[in-house]
N, C-alpha and C. Protein backbone atom coordinates (compact mmCIF):
# COMPACT_ATOMS: atom_id res chain seq x y z
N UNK A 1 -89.23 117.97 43.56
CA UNK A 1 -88.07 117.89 42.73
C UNK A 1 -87.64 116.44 42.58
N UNK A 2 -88.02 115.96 41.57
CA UNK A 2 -87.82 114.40 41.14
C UNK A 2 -86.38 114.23 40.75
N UNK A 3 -85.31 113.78 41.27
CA UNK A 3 -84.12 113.45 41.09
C UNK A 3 -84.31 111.91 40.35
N UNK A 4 -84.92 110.99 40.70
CA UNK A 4 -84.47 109.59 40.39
C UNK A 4 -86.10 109.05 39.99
N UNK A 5 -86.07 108.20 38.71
CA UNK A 5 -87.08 107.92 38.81
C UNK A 5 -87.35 105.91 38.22
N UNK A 6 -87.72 105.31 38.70
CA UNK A 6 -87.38 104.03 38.38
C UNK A 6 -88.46 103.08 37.87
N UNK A 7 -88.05 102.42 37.11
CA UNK A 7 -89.51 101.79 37.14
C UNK A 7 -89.75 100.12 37.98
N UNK A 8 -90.34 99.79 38.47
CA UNK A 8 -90.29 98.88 38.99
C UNK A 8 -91.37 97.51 39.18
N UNK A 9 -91.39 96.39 39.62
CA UNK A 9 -92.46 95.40 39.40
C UNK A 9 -91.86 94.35 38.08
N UNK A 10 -92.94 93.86 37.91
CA UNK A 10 -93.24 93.01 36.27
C UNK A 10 -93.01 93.38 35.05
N UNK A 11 -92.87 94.71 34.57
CA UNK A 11 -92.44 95.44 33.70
C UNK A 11 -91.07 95.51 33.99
N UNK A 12 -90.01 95.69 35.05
CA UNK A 12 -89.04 95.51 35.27
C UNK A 12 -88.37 94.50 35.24
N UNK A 13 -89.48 93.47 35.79
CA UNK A 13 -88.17 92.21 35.94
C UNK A 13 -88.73 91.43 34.55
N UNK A 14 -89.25 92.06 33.37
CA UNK A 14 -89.58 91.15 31.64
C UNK A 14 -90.57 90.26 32.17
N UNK A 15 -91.69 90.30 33.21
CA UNK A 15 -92.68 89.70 33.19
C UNK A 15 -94.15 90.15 33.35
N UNK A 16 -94.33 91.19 32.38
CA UNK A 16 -95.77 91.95 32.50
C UNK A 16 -96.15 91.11 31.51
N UNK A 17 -97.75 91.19 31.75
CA UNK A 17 -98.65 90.91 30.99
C UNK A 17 -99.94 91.93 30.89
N UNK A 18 -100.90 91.57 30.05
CA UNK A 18 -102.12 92.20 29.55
C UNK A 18 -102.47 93.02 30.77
N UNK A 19 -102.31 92.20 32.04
CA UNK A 19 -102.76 93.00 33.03
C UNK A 19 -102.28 93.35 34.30
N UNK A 20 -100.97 93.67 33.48
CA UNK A 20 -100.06 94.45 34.66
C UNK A 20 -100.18 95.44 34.73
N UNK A 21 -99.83 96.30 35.98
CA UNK A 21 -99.87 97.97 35.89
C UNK A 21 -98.48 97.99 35.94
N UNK A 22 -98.37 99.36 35.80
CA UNK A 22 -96.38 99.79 35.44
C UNK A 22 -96.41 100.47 37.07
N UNK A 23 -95.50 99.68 37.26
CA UNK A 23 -94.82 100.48 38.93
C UNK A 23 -93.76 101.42 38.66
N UNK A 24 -94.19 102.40 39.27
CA UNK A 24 -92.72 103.88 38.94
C UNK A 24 -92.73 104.23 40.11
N UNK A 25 -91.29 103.90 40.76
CA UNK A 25 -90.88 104.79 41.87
C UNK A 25 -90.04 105.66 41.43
N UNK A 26 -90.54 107.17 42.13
CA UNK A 26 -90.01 108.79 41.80
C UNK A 26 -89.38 109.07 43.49
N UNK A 27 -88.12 109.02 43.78
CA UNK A 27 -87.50 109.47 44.99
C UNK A 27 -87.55 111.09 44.31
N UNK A 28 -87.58 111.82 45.26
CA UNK A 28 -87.72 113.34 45.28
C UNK A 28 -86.73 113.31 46.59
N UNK A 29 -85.79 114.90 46.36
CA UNK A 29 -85.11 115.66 46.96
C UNK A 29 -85.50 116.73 48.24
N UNK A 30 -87.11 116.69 47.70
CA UNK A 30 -87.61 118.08 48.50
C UNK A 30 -88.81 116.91 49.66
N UNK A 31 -88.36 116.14 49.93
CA UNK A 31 -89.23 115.47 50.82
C UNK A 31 -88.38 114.73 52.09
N UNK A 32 -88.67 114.91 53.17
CA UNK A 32 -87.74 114.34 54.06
C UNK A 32 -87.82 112.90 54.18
N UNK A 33 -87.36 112.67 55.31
CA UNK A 33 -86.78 111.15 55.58
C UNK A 33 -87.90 110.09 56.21
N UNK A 34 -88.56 109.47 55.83
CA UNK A 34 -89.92 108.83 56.58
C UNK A 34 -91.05 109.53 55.85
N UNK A 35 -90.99 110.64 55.02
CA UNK A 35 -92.03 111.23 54.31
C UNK A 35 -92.49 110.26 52.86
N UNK A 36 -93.70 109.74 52.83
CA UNK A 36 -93.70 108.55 51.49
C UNK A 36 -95.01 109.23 51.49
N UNK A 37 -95.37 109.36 49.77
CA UNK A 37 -96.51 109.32 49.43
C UNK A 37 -96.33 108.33 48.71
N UNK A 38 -97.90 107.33 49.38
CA UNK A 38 -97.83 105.69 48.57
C UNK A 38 -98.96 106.02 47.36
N UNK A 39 -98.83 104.85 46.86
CA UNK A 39 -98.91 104.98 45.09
C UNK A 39 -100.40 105.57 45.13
N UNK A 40 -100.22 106.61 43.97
CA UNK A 40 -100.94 106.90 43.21
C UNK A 40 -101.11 106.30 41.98
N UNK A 41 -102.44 106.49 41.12
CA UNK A 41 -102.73 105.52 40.46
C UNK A 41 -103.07 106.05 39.26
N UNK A 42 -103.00 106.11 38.06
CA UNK A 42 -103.04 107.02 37.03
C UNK A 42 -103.50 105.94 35.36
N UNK A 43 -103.94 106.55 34.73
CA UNK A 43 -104.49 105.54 33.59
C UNK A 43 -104.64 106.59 32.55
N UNK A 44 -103.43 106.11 31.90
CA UNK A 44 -102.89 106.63 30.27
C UNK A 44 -102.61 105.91 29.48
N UNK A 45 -102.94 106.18 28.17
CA UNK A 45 -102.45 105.39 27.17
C UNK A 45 -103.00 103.86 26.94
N UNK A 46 -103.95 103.48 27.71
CA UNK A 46 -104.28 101.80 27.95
C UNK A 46 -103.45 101.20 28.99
N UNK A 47 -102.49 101.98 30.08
CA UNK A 47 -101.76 101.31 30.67
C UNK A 47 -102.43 102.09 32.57
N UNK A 48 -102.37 101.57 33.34
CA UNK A 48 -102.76 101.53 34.76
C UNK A 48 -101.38 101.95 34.98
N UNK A 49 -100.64 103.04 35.80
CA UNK A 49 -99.80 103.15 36.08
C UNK A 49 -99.68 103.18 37.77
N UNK A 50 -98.74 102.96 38.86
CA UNK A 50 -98.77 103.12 39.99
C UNK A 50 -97.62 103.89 40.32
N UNK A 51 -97.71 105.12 40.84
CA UNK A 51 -96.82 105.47 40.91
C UNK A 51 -96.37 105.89 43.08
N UNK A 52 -95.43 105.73 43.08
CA UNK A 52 -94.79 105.70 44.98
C UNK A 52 -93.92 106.75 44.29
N UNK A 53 -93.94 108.16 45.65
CA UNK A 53 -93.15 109.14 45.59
C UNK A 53 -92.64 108.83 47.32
N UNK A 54 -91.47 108.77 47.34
CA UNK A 54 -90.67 108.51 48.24
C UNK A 54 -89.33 109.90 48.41
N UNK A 55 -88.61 110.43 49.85
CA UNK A 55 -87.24 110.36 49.95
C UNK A 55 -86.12 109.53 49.92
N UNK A 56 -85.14 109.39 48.88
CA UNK A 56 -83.87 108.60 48.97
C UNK A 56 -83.89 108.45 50.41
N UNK A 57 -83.41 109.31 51.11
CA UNK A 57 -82.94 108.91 52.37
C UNK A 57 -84.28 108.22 53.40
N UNK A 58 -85.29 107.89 52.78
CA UNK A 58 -86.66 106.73 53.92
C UNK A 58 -85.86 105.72 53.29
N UNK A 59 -85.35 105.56 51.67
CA UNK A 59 -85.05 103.67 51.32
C UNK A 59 -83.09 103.77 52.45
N UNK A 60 -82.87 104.83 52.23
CA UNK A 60 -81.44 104.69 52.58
C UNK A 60 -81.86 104.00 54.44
N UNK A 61 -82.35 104.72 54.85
CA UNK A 61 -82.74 104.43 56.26
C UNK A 61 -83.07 103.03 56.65
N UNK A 62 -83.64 102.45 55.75
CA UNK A 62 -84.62 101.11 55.79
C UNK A 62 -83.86 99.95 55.04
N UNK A 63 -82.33 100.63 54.65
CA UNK A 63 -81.13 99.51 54.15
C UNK A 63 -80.47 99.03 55.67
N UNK A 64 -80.61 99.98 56.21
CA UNK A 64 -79.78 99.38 57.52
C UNK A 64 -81.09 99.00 58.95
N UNK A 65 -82.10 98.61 58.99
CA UNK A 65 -82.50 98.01 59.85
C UNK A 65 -83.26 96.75 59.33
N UNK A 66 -82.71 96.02 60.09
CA UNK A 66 -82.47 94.44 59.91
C UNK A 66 -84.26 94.18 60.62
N UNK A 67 -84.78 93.48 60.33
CA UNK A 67 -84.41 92.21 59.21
C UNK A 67 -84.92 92.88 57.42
N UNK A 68 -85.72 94.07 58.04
CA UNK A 68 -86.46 94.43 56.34
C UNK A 68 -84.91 95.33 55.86
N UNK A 69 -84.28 95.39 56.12
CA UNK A 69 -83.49 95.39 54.99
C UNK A 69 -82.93 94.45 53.70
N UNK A 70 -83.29 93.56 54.16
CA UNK A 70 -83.43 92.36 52.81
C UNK A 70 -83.89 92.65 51.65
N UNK A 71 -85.59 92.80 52.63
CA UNK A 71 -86.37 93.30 51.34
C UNK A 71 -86.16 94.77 50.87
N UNK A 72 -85.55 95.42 51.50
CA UNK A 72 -85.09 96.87 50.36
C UNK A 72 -84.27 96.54 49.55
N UNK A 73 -82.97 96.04 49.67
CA UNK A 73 -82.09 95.48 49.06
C UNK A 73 -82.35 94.94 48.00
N UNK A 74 -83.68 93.60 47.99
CA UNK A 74 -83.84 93.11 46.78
C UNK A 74 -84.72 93.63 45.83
N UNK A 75 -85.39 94.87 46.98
CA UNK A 75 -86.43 95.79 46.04
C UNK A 75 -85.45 96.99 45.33
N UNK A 76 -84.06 97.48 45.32
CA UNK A 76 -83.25 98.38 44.76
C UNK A 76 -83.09 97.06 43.48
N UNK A 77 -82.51 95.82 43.52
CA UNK A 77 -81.71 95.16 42.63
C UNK A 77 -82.66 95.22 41.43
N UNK A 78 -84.38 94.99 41.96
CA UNK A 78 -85.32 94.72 40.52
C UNK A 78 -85.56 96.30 39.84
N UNK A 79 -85.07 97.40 40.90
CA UNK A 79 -85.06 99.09 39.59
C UNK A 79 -84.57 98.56 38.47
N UNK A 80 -85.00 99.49 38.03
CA UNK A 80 -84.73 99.94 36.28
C UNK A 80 -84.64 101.12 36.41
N UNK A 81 -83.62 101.66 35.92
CA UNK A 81 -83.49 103.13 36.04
C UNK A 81 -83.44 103.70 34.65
N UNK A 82 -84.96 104.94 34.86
CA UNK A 82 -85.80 105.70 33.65
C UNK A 82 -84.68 106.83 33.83
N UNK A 83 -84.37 107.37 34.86
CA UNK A 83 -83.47 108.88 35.20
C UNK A 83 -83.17 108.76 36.52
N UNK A 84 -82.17 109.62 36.49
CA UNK A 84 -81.34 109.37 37.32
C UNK A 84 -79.79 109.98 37.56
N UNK A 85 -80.57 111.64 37.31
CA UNK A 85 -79.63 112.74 37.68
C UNK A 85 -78.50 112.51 37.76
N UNK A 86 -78.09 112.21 39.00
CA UNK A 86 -77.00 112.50 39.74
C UNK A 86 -76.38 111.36 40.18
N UNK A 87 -76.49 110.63 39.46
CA UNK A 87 -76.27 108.83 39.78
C UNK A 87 -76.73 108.58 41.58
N UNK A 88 -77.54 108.50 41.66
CA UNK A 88 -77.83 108.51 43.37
C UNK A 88 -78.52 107.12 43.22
N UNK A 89 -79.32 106.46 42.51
CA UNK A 89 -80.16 105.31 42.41
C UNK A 89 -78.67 104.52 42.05
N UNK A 90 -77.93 104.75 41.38
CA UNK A 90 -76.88 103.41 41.14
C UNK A 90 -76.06 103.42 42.64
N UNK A 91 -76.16 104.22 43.18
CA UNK A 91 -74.90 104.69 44.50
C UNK A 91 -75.83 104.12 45.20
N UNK A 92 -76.95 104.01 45.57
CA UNK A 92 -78.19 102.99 46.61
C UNK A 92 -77.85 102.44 46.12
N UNK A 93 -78.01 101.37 45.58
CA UNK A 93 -77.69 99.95 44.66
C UNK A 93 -76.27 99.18 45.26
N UNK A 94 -75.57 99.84 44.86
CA UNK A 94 -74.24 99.68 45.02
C UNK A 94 -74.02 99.86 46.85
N UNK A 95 -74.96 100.73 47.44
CA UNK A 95 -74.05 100.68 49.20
C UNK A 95 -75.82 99.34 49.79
N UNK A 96 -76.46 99.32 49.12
CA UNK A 96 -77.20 97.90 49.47
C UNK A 96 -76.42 97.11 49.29
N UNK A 97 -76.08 96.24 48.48
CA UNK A 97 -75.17 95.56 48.08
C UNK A 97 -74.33 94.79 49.50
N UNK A 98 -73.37 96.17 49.63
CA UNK A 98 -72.58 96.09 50.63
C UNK A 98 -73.41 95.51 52.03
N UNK A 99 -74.38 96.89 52.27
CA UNK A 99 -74.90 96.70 53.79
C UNK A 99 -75.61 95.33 53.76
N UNK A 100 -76.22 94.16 52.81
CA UNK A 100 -76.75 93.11 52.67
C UNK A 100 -75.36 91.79 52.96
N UNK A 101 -74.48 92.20 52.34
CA UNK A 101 -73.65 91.19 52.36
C UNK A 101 -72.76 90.88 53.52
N UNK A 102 -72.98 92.44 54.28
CA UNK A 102 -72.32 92.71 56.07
C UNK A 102 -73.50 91.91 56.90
N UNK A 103 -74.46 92.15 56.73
CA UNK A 103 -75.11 91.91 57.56
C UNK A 103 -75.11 89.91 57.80
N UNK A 104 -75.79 89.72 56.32
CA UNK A 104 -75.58 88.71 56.28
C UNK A 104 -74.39 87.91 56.50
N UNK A 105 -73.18 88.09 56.44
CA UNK A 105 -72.07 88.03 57.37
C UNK A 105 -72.14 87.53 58.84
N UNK A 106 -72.75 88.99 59.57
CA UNK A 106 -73.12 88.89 60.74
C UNK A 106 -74.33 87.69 61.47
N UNK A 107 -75.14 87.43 60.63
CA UNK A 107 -76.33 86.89 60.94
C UNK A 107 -75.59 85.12 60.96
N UNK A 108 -74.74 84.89 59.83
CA UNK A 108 -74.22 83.60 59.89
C UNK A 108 -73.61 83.26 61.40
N UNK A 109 -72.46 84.31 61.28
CA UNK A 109 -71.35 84.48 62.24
C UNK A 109 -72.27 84.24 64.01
N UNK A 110 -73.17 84.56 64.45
CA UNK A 110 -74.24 84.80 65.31
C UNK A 110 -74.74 83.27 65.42
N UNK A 111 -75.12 82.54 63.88
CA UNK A 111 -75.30 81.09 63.91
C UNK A 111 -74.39 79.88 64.60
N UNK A 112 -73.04 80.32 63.97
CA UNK A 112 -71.98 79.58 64.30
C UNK A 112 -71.35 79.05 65.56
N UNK A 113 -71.47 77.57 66.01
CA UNK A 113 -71.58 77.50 67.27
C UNK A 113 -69.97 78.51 67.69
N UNK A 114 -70.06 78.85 68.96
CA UNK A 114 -68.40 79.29 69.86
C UNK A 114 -67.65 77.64 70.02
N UNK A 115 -66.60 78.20 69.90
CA UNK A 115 -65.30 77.50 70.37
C UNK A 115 -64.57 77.84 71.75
């Protein structure tokens, strides 16, 4: 059950070329937490497609442990959102956001000599 489906990569961020493939991440509802099927690979139309079927809640999980939560964070900001039910891909987006800007907070604060 595909709730959210995004597209992602070079085609997302306006820099594909001749020989890009299209990245589509499909979060599904009916798959648990740590459950990822990694990309499948599909060829339609003249285009190489890759597609990652993931649970929301493996990216939700992997926003809050440091240090790769960075890279989830900046991997939610480059979605493009194709669908997207139930607004759940803008609501990730939006609590990355947050958990990136706490953390990083913290990580300064940790730098800063004591007084």
């Amino acid at each position: 059950h595909t709730t959210v489906i995004a597209l992602d990569g070079s085609y997302a961020r306006g820099e594909a070329n001749e020989y890009s493939d299209v990245d589509i991440v499909c979060y599904r509802d009916d798959m648990r937490e740590g459950e990822e099927v990694r990309h499948r690979f599909e060829y339609r139309g003249g285009f190489l497609f890759s597609i990652h079927r993931t649970a929301l809640a493996t990216d939700r999980a992997g926003m809050y442990k440091m240090p790769q939560a960075i890279w989830f964070v900046a991997g939610l900001r480059n979605y493009r959102p194709l669908l997207d039910k139930r607004g759940e891909l803008a609501a990730r987006i939006q609590e990355g956001q947050k958990v990136l800007y706490h953390a990083l907070c913290e990580m300064v604060e940790e730098k800063l000599p004591k007084n």
